[in-house]
Protein backbone atom coordinates (compact mmCIF):
# COMPACT_ATOMS: atom_id res chain seq x y z
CA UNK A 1 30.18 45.20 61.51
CA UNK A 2 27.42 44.22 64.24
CA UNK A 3 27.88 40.56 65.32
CA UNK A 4 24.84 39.19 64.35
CA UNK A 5 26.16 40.17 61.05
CA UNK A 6 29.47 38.46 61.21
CA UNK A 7 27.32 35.64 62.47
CA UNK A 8 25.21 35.42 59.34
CA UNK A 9 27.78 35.98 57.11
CA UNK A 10 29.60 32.67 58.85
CA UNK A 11 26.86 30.62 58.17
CA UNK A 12 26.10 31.57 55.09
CA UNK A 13 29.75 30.99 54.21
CA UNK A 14 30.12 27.40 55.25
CA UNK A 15 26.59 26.45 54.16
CA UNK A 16 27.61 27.72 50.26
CA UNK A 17 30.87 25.59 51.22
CA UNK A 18 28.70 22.34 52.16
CA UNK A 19 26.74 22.83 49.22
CA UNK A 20 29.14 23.64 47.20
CA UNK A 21 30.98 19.93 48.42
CA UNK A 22 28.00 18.39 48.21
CA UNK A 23 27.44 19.45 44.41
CA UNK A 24 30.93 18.84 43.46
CA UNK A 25 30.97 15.33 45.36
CA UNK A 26 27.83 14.27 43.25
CA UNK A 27 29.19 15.82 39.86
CA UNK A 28 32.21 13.22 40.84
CA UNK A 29 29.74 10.43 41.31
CA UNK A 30 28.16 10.81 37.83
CA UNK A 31 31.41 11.35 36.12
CA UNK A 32 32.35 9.06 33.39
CA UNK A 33 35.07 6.84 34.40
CA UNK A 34 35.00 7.69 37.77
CA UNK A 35 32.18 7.39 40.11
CA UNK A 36 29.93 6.04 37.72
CA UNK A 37 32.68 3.06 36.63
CA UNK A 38 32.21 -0.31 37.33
CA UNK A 39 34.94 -3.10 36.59
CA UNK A 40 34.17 -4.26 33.28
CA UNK A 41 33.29 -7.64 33.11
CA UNK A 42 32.34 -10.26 30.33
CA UNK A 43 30.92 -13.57 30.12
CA UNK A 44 32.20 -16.64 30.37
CA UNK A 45 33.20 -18.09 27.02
CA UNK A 46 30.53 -20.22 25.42
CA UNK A 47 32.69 -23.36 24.93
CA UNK A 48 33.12 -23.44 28.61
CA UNK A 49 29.11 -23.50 29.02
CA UNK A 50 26.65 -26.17 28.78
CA UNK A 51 24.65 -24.26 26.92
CA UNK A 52 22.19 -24.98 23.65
CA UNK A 53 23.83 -23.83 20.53
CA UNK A 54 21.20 -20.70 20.39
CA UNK A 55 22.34 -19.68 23.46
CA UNK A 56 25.80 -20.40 23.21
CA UNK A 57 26.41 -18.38 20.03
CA UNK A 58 24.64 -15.43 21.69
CA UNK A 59 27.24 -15.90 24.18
CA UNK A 60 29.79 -15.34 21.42
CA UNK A 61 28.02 -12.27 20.26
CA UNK A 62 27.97 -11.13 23.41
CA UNK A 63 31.67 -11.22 24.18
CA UNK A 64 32.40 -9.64 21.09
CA UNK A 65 30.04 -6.67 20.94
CA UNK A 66 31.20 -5.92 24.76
CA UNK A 67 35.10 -5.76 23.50
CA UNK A 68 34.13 -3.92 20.43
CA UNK A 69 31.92 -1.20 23.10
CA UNK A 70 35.27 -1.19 25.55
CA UNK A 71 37.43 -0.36 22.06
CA UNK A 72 35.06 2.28 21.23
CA UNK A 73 35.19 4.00 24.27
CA UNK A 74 38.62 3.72 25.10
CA UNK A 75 39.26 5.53 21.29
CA UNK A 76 36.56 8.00 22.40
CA UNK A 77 38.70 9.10 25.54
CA UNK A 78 41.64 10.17 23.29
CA UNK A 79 39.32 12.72 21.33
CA UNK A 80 39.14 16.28 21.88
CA UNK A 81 36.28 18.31 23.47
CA UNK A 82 35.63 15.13 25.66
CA UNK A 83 35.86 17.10 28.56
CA UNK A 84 33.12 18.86 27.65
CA UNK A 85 31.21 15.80 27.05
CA UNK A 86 31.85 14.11 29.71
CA UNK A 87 31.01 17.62 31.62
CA UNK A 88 27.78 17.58 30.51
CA UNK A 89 27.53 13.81 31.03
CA UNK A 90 27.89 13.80 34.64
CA UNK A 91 25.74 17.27 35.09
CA UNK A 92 22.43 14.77 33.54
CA UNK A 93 23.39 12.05 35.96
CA UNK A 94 23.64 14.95 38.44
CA UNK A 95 20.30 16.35 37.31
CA UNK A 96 18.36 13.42 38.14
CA UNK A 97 19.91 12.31 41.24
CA UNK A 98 17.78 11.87 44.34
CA UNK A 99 16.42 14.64 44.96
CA UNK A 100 16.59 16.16 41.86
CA UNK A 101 14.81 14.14 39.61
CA UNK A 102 11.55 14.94 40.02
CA UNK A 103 12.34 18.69 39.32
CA UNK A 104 14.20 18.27 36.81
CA UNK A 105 11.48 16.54 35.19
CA UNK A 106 8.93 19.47 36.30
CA UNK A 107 11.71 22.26 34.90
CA UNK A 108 11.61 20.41 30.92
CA UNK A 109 7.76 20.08 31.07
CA UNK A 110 6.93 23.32 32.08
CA UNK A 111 9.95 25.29 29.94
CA UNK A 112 8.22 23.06 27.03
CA UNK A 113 4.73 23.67 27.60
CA UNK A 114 4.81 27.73 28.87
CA UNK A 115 6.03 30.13 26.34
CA UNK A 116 5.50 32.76 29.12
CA UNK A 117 7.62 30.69 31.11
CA UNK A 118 10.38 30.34 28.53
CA UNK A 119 10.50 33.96 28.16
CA UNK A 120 10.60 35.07 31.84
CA UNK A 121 13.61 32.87 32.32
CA UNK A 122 14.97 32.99 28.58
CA UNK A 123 18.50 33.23 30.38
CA UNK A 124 18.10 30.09 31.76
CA UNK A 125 17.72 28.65 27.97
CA UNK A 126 21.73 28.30 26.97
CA UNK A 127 21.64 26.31 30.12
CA UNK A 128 18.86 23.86 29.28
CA UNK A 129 19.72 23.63 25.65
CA UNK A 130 23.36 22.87 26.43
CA UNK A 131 21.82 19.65 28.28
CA UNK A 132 19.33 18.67 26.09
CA UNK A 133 21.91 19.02 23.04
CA UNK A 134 22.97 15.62 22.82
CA UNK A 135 19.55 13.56 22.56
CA UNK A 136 18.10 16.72 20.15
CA UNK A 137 18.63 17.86 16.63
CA UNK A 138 17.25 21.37 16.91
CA UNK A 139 16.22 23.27 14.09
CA UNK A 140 15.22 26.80 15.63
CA UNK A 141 18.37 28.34 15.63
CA UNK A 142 17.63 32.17 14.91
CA UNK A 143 18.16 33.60 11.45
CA UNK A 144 17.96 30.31 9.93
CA UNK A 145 15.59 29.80 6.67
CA UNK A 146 13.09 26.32 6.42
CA UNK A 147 15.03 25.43 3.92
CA UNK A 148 18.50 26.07 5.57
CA UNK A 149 17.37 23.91 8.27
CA UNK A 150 16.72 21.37 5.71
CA UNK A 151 19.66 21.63 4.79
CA UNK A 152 21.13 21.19 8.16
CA UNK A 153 19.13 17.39 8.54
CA UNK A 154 20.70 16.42 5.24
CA UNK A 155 24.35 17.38 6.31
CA UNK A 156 23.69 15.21 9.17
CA UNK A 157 22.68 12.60 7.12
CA UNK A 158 25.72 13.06 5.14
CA UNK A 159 28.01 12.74 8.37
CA UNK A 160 26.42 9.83 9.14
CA UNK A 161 26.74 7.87 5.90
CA UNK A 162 30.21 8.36 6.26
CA UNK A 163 30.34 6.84 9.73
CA UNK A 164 28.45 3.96 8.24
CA UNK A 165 25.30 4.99 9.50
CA UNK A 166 21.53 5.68 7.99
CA UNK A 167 19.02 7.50 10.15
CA UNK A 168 15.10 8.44 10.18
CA UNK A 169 13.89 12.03 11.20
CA UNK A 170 11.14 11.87 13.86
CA UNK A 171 9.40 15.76 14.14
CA UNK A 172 10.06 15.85 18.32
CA UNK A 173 7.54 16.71 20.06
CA UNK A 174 4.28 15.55 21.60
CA UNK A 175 0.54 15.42 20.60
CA UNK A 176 -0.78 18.25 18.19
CA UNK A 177 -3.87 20.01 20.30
CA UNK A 178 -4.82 22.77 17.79
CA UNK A 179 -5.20 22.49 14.11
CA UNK A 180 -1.95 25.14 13.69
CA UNK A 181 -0.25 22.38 15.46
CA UNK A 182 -0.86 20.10 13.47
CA UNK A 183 -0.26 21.80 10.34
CA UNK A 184 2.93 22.76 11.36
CA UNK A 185 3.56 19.34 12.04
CA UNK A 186 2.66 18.37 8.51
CA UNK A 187 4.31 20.88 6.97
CA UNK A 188 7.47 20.12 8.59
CA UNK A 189 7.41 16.86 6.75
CA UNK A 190 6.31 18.37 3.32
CA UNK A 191 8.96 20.24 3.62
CA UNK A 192 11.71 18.26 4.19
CA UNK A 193 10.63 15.62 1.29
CA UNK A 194 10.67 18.98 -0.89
CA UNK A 195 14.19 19.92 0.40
CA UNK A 196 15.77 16.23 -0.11
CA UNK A 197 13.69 16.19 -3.24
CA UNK A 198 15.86 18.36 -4.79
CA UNK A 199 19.03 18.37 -3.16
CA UNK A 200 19.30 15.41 -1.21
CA UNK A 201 21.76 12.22 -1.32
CA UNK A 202 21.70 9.11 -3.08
CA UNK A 203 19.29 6.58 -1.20
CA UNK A 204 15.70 6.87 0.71
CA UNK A 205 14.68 9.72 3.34
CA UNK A 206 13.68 7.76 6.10
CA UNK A 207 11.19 9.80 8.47
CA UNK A 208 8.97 8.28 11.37
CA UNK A 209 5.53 10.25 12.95
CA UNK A 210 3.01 10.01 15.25
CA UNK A 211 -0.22 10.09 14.44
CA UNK A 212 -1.45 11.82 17.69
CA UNK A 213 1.03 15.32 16.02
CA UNK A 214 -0.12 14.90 12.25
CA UNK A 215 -3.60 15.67 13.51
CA UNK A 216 -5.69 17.58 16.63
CA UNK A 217 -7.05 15.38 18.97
CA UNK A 218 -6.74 12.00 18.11
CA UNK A 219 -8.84 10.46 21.11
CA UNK A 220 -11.99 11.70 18.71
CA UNK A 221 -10.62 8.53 16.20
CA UNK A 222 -11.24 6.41 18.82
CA UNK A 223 -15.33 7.01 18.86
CA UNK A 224 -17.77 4.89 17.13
CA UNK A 225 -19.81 7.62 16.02
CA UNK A 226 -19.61 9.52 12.89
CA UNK A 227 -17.49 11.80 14.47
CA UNK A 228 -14.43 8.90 15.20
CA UNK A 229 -14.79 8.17 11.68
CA UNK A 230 -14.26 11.56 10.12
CA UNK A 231 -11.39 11.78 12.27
CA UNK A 232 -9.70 8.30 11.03
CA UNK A 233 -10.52 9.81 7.16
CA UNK A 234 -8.66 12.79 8.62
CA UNK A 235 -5.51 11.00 9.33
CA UNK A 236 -5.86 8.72 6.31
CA UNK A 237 -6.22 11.90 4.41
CA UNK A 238 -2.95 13.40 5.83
CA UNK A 239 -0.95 10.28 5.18
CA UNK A 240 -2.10 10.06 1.41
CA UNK A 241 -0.49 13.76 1.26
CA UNK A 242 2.45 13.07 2.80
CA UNK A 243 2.89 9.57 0.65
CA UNK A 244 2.20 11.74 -2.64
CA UNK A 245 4.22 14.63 -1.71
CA UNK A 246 7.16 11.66 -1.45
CA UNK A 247 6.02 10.39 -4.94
CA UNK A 248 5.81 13.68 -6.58
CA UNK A 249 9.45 15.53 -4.70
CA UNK A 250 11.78 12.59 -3.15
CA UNK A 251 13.20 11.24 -6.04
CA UNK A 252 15.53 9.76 -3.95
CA UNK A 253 12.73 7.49 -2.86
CA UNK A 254 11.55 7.99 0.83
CA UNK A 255 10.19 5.96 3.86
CA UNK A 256 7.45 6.59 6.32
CA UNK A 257 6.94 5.00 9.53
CA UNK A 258 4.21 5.55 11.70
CA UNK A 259 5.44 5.21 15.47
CA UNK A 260 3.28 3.41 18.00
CA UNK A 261 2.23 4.87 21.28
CA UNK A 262 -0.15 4.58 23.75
CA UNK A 263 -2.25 1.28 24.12
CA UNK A 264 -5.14 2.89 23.94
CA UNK A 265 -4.49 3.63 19.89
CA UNK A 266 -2.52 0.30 18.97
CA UNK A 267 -5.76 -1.14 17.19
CA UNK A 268 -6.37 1.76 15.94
CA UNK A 269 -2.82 2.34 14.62
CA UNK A 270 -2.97 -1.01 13.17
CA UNK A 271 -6.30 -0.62 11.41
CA UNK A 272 -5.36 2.61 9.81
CA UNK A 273 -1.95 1.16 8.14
CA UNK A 274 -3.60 -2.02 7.03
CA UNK A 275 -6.70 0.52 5.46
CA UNK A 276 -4.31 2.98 3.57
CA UNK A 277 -2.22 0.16 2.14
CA UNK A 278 -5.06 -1.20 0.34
CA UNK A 279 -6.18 2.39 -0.39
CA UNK A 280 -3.29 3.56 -1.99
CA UNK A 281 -1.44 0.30 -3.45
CA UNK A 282 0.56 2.66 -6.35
CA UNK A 283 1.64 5.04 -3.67
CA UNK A 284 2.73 3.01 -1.08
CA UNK A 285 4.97 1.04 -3.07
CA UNK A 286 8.31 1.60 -4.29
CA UNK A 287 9.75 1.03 -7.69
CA UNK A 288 10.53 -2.47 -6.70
CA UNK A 289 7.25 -3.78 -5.26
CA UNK A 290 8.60 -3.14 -1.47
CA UNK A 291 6.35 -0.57 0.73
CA UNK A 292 7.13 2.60 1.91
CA UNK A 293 5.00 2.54 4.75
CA UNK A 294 5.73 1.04 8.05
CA UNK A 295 4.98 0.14 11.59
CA UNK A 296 6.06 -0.57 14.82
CA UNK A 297 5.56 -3.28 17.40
CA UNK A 298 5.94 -2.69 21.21
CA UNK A 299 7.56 -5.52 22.69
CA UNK A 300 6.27 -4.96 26.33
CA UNK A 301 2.93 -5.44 25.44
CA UNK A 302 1.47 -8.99 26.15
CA UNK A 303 -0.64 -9.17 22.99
CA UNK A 304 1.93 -7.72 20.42
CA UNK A 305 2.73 -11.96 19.28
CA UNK A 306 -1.29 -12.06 18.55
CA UNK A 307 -0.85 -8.95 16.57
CA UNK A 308 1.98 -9.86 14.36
CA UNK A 309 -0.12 -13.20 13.75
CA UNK A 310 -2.97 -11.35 12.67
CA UNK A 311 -0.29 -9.10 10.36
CA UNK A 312 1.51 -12.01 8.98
CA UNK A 313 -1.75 -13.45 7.37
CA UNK A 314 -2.55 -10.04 5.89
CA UNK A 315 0.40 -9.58 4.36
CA UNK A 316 1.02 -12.60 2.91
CA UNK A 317 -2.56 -12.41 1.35
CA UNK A 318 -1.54 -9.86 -0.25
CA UNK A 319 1.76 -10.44 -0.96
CA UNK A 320 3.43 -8.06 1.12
CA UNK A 321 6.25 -7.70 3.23
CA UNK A 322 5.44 -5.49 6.44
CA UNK A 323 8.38 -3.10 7.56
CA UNK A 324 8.58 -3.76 11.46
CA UNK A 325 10.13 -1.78 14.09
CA UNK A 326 10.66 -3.91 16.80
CA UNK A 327 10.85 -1.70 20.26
CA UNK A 328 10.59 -2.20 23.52
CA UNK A 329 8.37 0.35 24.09
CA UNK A 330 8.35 3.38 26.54
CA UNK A 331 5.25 3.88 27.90
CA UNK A 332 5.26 1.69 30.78
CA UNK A 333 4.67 3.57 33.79
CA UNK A 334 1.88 5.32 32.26
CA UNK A 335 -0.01 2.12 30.75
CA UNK A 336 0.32 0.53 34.50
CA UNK A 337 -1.23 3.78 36.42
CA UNK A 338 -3.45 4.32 33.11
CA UNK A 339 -4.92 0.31 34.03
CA UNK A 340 -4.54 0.71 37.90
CA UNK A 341 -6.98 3.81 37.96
CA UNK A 342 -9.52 1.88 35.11
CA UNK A 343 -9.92 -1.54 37.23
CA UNK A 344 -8.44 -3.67 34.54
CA UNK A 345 -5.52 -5.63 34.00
CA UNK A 346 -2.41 -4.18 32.53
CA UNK A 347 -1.61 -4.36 28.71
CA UNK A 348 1.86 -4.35 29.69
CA UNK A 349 4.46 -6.94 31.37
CA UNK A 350 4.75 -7.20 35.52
CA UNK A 351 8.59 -7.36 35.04
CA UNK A 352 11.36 -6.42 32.89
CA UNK A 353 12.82 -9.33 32.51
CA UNK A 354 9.73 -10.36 30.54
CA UNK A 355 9.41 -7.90 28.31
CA UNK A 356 13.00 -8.83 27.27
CA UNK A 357 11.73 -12.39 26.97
CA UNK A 358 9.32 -11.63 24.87
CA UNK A 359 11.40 -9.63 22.50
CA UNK A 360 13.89 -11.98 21.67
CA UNK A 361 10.73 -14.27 21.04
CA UNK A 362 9.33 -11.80 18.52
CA UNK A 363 12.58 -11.33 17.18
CA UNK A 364 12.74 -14.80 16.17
CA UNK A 365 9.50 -14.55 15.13
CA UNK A 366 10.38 -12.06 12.58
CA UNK A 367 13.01 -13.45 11.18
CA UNK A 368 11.29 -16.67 10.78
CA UNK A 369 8.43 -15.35 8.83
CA UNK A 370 11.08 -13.17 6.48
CA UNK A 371 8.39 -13.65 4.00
CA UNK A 372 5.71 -11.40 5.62
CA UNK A 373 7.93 -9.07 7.31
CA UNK A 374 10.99 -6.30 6.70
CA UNK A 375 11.67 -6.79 10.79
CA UNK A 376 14.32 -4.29 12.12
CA UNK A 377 15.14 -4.31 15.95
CA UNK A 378 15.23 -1.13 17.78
CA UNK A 379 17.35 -1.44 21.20
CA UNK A 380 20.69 -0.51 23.40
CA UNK A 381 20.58 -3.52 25.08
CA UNK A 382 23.65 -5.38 24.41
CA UNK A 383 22.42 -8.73 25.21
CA UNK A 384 19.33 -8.49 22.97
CA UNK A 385 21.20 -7.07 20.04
CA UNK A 386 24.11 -10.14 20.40
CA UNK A 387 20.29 -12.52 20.59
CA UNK A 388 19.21 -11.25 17.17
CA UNK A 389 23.18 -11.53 15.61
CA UNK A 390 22.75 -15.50 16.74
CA UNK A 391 19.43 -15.73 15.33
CA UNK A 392 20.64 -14.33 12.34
CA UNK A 393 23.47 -16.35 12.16
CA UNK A 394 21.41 -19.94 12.78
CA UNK A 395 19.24 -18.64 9.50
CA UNK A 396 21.75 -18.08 7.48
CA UNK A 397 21.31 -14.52 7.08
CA UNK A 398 24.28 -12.21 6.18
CA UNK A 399 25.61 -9.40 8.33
CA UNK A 400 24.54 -6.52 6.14
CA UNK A 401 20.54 -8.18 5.84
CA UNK A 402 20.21 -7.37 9.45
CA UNK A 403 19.33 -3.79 10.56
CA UNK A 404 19.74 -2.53 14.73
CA UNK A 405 18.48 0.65 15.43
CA UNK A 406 18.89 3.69 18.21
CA UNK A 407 18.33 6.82 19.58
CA UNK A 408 20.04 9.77 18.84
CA UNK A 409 22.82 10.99 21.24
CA UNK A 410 22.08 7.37 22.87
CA UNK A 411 24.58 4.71 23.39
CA UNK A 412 27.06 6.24 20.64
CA UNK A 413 30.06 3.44 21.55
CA UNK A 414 27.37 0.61 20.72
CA UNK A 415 26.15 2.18 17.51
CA UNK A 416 30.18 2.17 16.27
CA UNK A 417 30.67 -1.44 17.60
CA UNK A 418 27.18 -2.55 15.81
CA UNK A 419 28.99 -0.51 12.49
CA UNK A 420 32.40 -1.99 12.88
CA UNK A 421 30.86 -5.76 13.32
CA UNK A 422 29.52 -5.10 9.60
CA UNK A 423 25.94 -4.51 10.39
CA UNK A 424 23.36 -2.18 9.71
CA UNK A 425 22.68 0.90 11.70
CA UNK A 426 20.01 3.16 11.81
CA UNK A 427 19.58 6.39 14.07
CA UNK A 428 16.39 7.76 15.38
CA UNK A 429 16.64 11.54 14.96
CA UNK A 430 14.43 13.86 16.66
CA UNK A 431 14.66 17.27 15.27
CA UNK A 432 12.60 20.00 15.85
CA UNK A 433 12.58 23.22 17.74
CA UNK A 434 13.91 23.12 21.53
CA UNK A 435 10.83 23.90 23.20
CA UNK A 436 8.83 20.71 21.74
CA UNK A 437 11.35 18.35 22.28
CA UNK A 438 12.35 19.21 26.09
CA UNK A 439 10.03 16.23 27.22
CA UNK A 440 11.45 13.88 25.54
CA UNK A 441 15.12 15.00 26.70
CA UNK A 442 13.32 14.62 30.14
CA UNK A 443 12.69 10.91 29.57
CA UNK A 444 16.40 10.31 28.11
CA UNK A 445 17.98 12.17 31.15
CA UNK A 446 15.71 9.72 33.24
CA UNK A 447 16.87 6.52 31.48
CA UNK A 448 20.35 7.20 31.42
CA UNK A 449 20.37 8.16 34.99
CA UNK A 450 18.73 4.85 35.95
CA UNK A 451 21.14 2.61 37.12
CA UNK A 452 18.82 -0.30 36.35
CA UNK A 453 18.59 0.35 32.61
CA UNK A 454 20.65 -1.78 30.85
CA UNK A 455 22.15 0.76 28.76
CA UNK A 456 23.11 3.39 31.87
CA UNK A 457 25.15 0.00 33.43
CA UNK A 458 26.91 -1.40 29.83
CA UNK A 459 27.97 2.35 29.15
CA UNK A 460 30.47 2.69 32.42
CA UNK A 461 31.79 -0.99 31.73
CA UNK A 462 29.29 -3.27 33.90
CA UNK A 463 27.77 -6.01 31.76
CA UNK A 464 26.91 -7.98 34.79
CA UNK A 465 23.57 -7.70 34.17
CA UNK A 466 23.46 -9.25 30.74
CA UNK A 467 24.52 -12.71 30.36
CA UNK A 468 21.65 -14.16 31.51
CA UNK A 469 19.20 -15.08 29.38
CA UNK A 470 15.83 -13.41 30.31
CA UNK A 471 12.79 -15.54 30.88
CA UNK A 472 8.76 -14.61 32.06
CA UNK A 473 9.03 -13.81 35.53
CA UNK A 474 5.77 -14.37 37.67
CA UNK A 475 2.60 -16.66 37.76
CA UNK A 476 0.55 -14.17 35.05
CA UNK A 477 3.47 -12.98 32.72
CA UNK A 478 4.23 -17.09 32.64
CA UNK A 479 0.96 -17.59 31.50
CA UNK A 480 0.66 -14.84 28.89
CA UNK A 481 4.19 -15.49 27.85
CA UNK A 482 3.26 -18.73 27.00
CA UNK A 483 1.67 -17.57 23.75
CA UNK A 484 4.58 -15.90 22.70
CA UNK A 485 7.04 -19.26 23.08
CA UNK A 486 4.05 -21.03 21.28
CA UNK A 487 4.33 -19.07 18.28
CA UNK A 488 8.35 -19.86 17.85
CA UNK A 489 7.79 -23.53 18.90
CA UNK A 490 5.35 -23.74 15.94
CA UNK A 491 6.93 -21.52 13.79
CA UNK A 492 10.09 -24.05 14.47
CA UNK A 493 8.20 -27.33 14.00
């Protein structure tokens, strides 16, 4: 053996060893329990606080969802396979560490969006499915019928009734850019309502869409031309099927939310609801008078107080009660770059700390106005969801009246805590074949892996972050926030 050999081999030796280390030392980092815990801490009790009695009682909540998250995990360390889950945990943290991040990002999109890419490295699939497993249902697993995978949502739903849990089955995946798309999108849906028509449990399927996947090119709605307006009959047509497909099959009763996304189609969104429930007043009601179609309101957006205004009049002339999901919203990024690159100001909030501001002002806002909305509050932050338990409490409302919900494969000690506190819980499912839903797994693996996301810190133990209570941070969020604190001062008064 020639010594430049012996030589190469050497260095090729210790560099697998340093990378190797290297590997293994950040797997250790991102381990749950270990590199990734933090000390847990709690708040100081309200009684010791000068605090007003809103505030203080979220304090309580506080304390007591944290202990009830601690309990949670603690029991979920004693079960077995958790050291495959907690595996798996630390490989995401690992995957968008540092350096990685970015390509791990570019890996999802591209195995999502190339089929030719997908097939060329189809042994790389187990890999990428293992990891995307826990924020995915999927629903192409080979050999399986439409209606067996049907039948695979409602056994889920099953398991999660007896957990105390409802969910609502969101078809993953991003915007529709053919017609066959689209269809398949729809048809997914029909589908489903046909399946728990006939063999589904007691109670309402819940689903959620997005208007940009029920038809092809949604921008066209957006033009003032003929053309935008066949498009919005389009989409109105589509949710008329869907709504008498649910009439006709889900005898059960059903649910139908339409999920809000970019800024650019929140008027349009908003338009479209209000148009097809006075279209269709028969089929978007239930038995009892309550609709079946819903909406969603994006918390980081500074005009979403003008907009439930605006919906609160509607409803109540009509005597309706409006079914709001109350988010956060998850566009952000996009929406800034989106207004940097146009010359305008953004739609969204400067800082994070307002857009929690403003939620807990819309929360209120919701519950205070009871009479024009069905509000439920969508979030894993522990301080906002102990915020809405005191504002429930101050009105009087019972445990079991109030509904939280979150994502799939998200925050799973919370969602038993929430349960075991006595209130209502409702999962986000996306389900769907791999391929479509590898973005979004993308944007889960980002969030969890960002130590400034308030979930990522409460999981590993550190609630440091949310005792305080959050208020509009700079001059122009101030200024805009203003509305927003207007709207519960008057609603108070």
């Amino acid at each position: 053996m020639s010594r430049f050999f012996r030589n190469t081999l050497k260095s090729l030796l210790v560099l697998g060893l340093f990378v190797m280390a290297a590997l293994g030392g950040a797997l250790v980092l991102f381990w749950p329990g270990l590199g990734a815990q933090v000390p847990a801490t709690t708040p100081p009790a309200a009684a010791d606080l000068d605090l007003p009695p809103l505030e203080a009682s979220t304090q309580r909540h506080l304390r007591r969802l944290e202990m009830a998250v601690m309990a949670q995990q603690a029991l979920a360390r004693t079960q077995q396979g958790r050291l495959a889950e907690d595996l798996r945990t630390a490989a995401i943290g690992l995957s968008m560490w540092g350096p990685f991040a970015e390509l791990s990002q570019r890996v999802l999109v591209a195995f999502g969006d190339q089929p030719a890419l997908r097939q060329t490295l189809s042994f790389g699939m187990p890999l990428v499915a293992w990891m995307s497993q826990p924020f995915l249902f999927p629903l192409d697993t080979p050999g399986l019928t439409v209606e067996q995978q049907g039948q695979r949502l409602l056994t889920l739903i099953a398991e999660r009734a007896r957990q105390g849990m409802a969910i609502t089955i969101d078809n993953v995946g991003d915007a529709s850019h053919t017609e066959a798309e689209a269809q398949a999108y729809r048809d997914f849906y029909h589908e489903l309502l046909s399946t728990y028509g006939h063999q589904g449990p007691a109670g309402p399927l819940h689903l959620s869409l997005k208007l940009s996947a029920l038809v092809a090119d949604l921008p066209v709605a957006l033009g003032a031309e003929a053309e935008g307006e066949a498009k919005q009959q389009e989409i109105l047509a589509a949710l008329q099927a869907l709504l008498a497909a649910g009439h006709e099959q889900a005898t059960a009763g059903f649910f139908i939310r339409i999920d809000m996304e970019e800024y650019a189609y929140k008027d349009l969104t908003l338009d479209l609801f209000r148009r097809l429930v006075e279209m269709e007043p028969t089929l978007v009601r239930d038995p009892q008078g309550r609709l079946r179609l819903g909406l969603v309101s994006q918390a980081y957006l500074r005009d979403t107080a003008r907009d439930l205004v605006a919906l609160a009049g509607w409803a109540r002339a009509r005597g309706l009660r409006v079914p709001v999901r109350l988010v956060k919203g998850a566009y952000e990024p996009f929406e800034k770059r989106l207004a940097r690159s146009e010359g305008r100001p953004s739609p969204v909030w400067n800082h994070k700390a307002s857009t929690d501001a403003n939620y807990e002002a819309l929360a209120q806002y919701l519950l205070d106005n009871g009479d024009a909305f069905e509000p439920a509050f969508a979030t894993h932050n522990l301080r906002t969801q102990a915020h809405i338990m005191a504002l429930a409490d101050a009105r009087g409302l019972d445990r079991d009246q109030v509904e939280f919900q979150m994502l799939y494969g998200m925050g799973d000690p919370i969602k038993a805590a929430v349960v075991d506190l006595g209130y209502r819980l409702r999962e986000y499912v996306p389900a769907g074949p791999l391929y479509r839903g590898l973005g979004y797994a993308g944007r889960r693996f980002q969030e969890l892996a960002n130590r400034d996301n308030a979930l990522a810190r409460s999981l590993p133990g550190d609630f440091s972050t949310l005792a305080a209570q959050p208020r509009f941070e700079g001059a122009e969020d101030r200024a805009d926030g203003a509305y927003s604190l207007r709207l519960i001062e008057a609603q108070a008064d």
